[in-house]
C-alpha atoms as a PDB file:
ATOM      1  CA  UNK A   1     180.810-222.345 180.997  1.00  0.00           C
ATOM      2  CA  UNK A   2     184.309-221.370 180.452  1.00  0.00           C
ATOM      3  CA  UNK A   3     187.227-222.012 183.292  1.00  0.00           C
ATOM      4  CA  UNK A   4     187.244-218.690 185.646  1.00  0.00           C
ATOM      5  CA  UNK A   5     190.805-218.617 187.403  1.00  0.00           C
ATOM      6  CA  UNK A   6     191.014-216.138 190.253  1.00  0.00           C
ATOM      7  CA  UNK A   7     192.893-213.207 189.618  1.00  0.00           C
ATOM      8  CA  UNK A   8     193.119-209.601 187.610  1.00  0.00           C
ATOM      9  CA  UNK A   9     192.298-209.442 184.072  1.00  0.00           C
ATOM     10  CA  UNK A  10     192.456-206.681 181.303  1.00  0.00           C
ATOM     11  CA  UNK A  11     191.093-207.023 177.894  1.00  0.00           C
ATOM     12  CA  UNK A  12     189.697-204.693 175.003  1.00  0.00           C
ATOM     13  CA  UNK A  13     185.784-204.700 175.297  1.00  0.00           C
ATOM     14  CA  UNK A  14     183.943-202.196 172.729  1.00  0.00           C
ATOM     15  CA  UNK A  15     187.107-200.360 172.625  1.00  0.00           C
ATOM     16  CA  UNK A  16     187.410-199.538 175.535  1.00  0.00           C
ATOM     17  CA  UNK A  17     189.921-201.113 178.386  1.00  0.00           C
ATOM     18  CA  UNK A  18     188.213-202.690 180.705  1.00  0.00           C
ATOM     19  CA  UNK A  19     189.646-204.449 183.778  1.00  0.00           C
ATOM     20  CA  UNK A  20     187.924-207.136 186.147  1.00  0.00           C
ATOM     21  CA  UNK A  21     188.389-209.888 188.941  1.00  0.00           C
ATOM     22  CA  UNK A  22     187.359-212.937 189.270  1.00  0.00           C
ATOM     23  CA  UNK A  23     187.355-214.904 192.962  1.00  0.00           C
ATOM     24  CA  UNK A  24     185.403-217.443 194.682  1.00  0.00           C
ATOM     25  CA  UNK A  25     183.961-220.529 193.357  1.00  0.00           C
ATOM     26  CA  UNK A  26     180.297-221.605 192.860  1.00  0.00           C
ATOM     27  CA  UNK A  27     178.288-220.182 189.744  1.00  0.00           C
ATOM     28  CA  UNK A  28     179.333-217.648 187.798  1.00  0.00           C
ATOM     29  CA  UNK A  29     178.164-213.799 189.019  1.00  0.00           C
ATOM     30  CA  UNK A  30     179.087-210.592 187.212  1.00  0.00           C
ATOM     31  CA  UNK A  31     179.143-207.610 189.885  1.00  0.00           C
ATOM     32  CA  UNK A  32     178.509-203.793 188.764  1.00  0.00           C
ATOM     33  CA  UNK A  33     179.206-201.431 191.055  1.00  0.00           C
ATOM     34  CA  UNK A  34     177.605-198.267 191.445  1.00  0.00           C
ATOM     35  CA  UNK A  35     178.696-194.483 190.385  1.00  0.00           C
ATOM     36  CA  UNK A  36     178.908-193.869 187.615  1.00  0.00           C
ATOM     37  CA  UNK A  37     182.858-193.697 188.634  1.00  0.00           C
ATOM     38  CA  UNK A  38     182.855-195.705 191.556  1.00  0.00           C
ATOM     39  CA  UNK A  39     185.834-197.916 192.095  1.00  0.00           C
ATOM     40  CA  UNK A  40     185.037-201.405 191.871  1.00  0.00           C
ATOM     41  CA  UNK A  41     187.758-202.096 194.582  1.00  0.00           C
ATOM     42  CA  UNK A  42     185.645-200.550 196.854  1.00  0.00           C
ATOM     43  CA  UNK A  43     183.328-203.752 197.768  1.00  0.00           C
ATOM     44  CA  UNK A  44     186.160-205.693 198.676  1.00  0.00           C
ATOM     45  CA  UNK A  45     184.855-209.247 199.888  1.00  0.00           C
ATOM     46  CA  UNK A  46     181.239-208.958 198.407  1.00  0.00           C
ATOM     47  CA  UNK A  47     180.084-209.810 202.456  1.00  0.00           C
ATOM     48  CA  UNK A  48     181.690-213.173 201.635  1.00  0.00           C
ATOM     49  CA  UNK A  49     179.135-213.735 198.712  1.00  0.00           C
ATOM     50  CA  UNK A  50     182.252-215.160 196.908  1.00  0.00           C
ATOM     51  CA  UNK A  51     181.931-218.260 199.855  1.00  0.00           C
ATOM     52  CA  UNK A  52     179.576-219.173 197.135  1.00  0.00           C
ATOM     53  CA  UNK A  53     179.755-217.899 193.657  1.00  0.00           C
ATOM     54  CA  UNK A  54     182.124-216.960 191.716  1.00  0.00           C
ATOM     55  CA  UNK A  55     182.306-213.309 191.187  1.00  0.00           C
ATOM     56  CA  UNK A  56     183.625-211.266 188.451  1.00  0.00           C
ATOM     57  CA  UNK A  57     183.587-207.783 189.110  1.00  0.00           C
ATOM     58  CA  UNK A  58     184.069-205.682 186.464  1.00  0.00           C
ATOM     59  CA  UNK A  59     185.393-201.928 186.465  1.00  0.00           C
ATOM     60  CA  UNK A  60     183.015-199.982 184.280  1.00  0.00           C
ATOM     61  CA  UNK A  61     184.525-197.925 181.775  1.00  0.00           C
ATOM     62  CA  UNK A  62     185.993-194.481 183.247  1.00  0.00           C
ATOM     63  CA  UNK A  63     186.613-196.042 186.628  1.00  0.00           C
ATOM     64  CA  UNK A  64     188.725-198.237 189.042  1.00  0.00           C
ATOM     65  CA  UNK A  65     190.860-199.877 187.027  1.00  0.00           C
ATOM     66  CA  UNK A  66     189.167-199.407 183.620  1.00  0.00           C
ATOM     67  CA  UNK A  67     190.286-196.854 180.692  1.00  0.00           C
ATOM     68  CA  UNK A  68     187.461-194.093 179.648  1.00  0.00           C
ATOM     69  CA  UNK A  69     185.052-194.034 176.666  1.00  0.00           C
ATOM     70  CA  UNK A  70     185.936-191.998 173.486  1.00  0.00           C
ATOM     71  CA  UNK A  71     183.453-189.052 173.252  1.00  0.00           C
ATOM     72  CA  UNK A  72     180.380-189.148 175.775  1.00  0.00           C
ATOM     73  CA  UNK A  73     179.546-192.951 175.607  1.00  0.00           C
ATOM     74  CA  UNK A  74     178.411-193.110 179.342  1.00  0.00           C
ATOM     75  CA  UNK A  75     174.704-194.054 178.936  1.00  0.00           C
ATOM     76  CA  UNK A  76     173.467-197.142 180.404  1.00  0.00           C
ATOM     77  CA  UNK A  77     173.228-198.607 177.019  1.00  0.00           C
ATOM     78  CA  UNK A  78     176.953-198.393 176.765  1.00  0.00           C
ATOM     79  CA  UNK A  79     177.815-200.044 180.372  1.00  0.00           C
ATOM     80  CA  UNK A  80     174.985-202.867 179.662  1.00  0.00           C
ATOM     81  CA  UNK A  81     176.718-203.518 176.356  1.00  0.00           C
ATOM     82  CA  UNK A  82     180.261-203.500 178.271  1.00  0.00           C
ATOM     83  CA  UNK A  83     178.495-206.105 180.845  1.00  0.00           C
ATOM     84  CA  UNK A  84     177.711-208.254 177.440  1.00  0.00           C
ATOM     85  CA  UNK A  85     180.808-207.614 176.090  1.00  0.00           C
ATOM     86  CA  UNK A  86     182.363-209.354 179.042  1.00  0.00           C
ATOM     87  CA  UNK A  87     179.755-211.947 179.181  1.00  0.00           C
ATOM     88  CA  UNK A  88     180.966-213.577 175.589  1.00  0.00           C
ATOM     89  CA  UNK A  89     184.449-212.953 176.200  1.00  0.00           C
ATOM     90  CA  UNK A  90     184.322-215.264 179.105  1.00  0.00           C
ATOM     91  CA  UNK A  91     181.612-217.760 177.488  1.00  0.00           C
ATOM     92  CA  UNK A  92     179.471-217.380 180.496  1.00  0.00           C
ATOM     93  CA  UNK A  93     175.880-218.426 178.615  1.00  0.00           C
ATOM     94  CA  UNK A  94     173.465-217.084 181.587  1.00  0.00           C
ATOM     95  CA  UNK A  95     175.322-216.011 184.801  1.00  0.00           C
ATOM     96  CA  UNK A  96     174.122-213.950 187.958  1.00  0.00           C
ATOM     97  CA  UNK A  97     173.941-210.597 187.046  1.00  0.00           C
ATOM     98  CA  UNK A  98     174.064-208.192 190.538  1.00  0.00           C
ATOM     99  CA  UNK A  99     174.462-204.441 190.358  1.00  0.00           C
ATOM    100  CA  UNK A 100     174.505-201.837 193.345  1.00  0.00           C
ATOM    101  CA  UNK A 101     173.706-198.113 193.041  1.00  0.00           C
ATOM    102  CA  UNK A 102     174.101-197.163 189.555  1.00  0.00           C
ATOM    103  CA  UNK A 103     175.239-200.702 188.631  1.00  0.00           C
ATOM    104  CA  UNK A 104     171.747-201.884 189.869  1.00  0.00           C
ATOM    105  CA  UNK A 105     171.189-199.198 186.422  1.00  0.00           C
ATOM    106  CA  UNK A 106     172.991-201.071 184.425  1.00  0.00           C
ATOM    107  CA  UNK A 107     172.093-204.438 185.556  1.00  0.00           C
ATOM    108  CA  UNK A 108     168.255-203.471 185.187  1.00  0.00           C
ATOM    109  CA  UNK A 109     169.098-202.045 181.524  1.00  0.00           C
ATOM    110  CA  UNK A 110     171.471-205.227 181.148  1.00  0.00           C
ATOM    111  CA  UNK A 111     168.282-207.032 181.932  1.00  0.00           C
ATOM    112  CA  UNK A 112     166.102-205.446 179.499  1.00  0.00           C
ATOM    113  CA  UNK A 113     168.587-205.421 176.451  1.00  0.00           C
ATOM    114  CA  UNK A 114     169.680-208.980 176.977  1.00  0.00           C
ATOM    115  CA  UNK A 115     166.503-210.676 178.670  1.00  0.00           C
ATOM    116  CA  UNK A 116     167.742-214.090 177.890  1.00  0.00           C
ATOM    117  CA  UNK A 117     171.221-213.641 178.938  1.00  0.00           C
ATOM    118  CA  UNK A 118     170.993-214.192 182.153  1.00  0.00           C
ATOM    119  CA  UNK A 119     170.190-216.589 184.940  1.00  0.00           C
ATOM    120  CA  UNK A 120     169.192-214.437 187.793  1.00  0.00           C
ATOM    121  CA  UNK A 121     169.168-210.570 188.396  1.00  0.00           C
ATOM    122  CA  UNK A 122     170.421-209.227 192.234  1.00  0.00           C
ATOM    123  CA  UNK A 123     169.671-205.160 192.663  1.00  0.00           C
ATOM    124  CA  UNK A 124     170.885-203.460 196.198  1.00  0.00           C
ATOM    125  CA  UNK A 125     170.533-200.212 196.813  1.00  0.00           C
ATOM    126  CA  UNK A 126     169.667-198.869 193.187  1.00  0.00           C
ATOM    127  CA  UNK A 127     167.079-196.477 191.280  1.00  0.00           C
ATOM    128  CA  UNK A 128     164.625-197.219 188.192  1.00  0.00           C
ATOM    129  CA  UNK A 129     166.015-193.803 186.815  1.00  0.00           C
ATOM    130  CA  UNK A 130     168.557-190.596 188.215  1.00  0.00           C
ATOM    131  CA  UNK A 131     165.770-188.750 188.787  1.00  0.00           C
ATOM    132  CA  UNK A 132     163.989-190.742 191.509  1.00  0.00           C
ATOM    133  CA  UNK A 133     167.157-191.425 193.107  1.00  0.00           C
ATOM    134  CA  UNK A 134     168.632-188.072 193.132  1.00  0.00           C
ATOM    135  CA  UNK A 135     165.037-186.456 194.637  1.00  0.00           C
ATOM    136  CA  UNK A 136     165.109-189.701 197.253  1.00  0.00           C
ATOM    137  CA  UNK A 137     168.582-188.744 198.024  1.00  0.00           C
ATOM    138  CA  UNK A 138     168.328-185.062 198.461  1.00  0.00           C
ATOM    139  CA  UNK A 139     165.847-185.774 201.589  1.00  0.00           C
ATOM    140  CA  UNK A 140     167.897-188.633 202.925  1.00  0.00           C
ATOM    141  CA  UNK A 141     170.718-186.614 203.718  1.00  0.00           C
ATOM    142  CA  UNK A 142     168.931-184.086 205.692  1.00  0.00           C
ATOM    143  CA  UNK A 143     168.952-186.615 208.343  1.00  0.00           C
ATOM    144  CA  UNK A 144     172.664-185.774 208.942  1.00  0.00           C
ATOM    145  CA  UNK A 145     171.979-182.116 208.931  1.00  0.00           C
ATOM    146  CA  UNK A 146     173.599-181.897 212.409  1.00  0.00           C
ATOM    147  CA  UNK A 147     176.941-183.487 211.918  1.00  0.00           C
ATOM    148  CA  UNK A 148     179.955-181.673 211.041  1.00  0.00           C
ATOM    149  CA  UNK A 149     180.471-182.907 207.827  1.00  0.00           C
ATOM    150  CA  UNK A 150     177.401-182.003 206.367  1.00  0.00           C
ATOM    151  CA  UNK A 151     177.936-178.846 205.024  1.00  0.00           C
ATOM    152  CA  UNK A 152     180.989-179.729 203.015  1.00  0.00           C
ATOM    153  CA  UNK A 153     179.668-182.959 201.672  1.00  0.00           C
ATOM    154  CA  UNK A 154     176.410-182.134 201.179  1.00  0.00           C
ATOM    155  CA  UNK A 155     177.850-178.981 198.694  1.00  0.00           C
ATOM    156  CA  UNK A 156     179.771-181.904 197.289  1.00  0.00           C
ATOM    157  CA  UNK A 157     176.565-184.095 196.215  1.00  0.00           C
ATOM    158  CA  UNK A 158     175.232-180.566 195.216  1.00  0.00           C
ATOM    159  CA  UNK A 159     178.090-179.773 192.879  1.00  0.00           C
ATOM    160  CA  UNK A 160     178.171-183.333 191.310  1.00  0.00           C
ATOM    161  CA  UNK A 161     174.346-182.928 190.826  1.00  0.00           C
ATOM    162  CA  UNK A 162     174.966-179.431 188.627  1.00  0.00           C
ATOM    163  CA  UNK A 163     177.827-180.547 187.013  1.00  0.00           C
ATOM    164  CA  UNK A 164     180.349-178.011 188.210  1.00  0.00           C
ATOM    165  CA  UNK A 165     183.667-180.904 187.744  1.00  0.00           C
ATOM    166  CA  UNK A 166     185.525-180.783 184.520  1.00  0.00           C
ATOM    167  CA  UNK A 167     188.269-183.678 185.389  1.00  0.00           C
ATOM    168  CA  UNK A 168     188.222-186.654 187.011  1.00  0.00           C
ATOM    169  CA  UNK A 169     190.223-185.253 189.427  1.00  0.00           C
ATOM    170  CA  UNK A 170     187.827-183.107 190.295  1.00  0.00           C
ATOM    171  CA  UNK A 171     184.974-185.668 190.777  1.00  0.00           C
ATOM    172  CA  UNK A 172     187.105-187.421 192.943  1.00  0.00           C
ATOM    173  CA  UNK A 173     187.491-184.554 195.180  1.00  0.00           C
ATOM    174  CA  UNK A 174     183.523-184.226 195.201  1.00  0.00           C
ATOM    175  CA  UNK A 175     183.111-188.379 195.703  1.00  0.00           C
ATOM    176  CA  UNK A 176     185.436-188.563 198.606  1.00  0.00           C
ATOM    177  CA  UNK A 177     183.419-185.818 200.115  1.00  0.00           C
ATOM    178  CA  UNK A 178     180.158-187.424 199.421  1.00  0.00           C
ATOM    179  CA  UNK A 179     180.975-190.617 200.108  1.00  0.00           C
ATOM    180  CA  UNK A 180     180.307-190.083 204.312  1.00  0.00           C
ATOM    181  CA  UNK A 181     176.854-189.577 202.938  1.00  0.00           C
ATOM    182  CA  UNK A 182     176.864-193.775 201.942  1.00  0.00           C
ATOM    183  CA  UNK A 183     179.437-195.296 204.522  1.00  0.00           C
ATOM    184  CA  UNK A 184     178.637-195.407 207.904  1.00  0.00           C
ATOM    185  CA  UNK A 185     182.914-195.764 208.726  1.00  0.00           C
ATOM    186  CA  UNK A 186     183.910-193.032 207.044  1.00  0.00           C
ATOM    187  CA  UNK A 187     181.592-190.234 208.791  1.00  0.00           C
ATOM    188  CA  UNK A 188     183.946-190.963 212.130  1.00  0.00           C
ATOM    189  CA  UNK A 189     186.736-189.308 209.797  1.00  0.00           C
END
């Protein structure tokens, strides 16, 4: 196993830039975090997981601190791939693989591409497939069908789901709307 020095990182992985951090100490764990687009900064301290492993967290292409893809390469073939990419460039041979959301997507595809390449698979909060997710999701929500947020960020989730964003400016507006749906601390603001 290679030498993983806390810190921030950037390096070319299947041409794309991709940026990650590595903390903690203890076995080697690559973290995906969910999306697709969500900033990895997001889950800052892991809920001191990093007391015990050592955590790389990677920014999946098109987010955080990562550079896009060229065309459409946004499947989960093309994230799982990234996650492998990664995996040889730091000579990990089978590290902790954990993925939330849609990184629990990628992690589960990650698992099936690469079944040998990797010690031990952690999923929170994550779907087999979009569809089953988005359907869960859509009746989830109604449970906040009385606060005063719900209108706007439940038109959010709604325009996301259709597609009706064009930059990523513009899906940023829509996540920061839809995010009171996922943290408890935000729907105070």
């Amino acid at each position: 196993m290679s030498q993983l020095i806390p810190g921030e990182y950037d390096v070319t992985l299947n041409g794309v830039h991709i940026h990650y951090t590595v903390r903690g100490s203890g076995p080697a764990m690559i973290a995906h975090s969910g999306g697709p687009g969500m900033d990895a900064r997001v889950w800052d301290d892991f809920a001191g997981i990093d007391n015990f492993v050592t955590i790389v967290a990677i920014h999946p292409r098109g987010s955080g601190l990562s550079g896009p893809a060229a065309g459409e390469a946004y499947l989960l073939p093309d994230y799982a791939s990234d996650v492998q990419a990664l995996r040889l460039h730091l000579g990990l041979d089978k590290p902790i693989l954990m993925g939330w959301s849609h990184g629990g997507m990628v992690a589960m595809q990650f698992a099936f591409t690469y079944p040998d390449r990797l010690s031990k698979l952690i999923l929170f909060d994550t779907s087999a497939y979009f569809g089953e997710f988005l359907g869960d999701i859509e009746g989830a929500v109604q449970g906040f069908k009385n606060e005063p947020w719900f209108e706007t960020s439940f038109a959010a989730l709604k325009a996301e789901w259709d597609g009706h964003y064009k930059t990523d400016e513009d899906m940023s507006r829509l996540w920061a709307e839809e995010m009171k749906f996922y943290f408890q601390y935000l729907r105070q603001n």
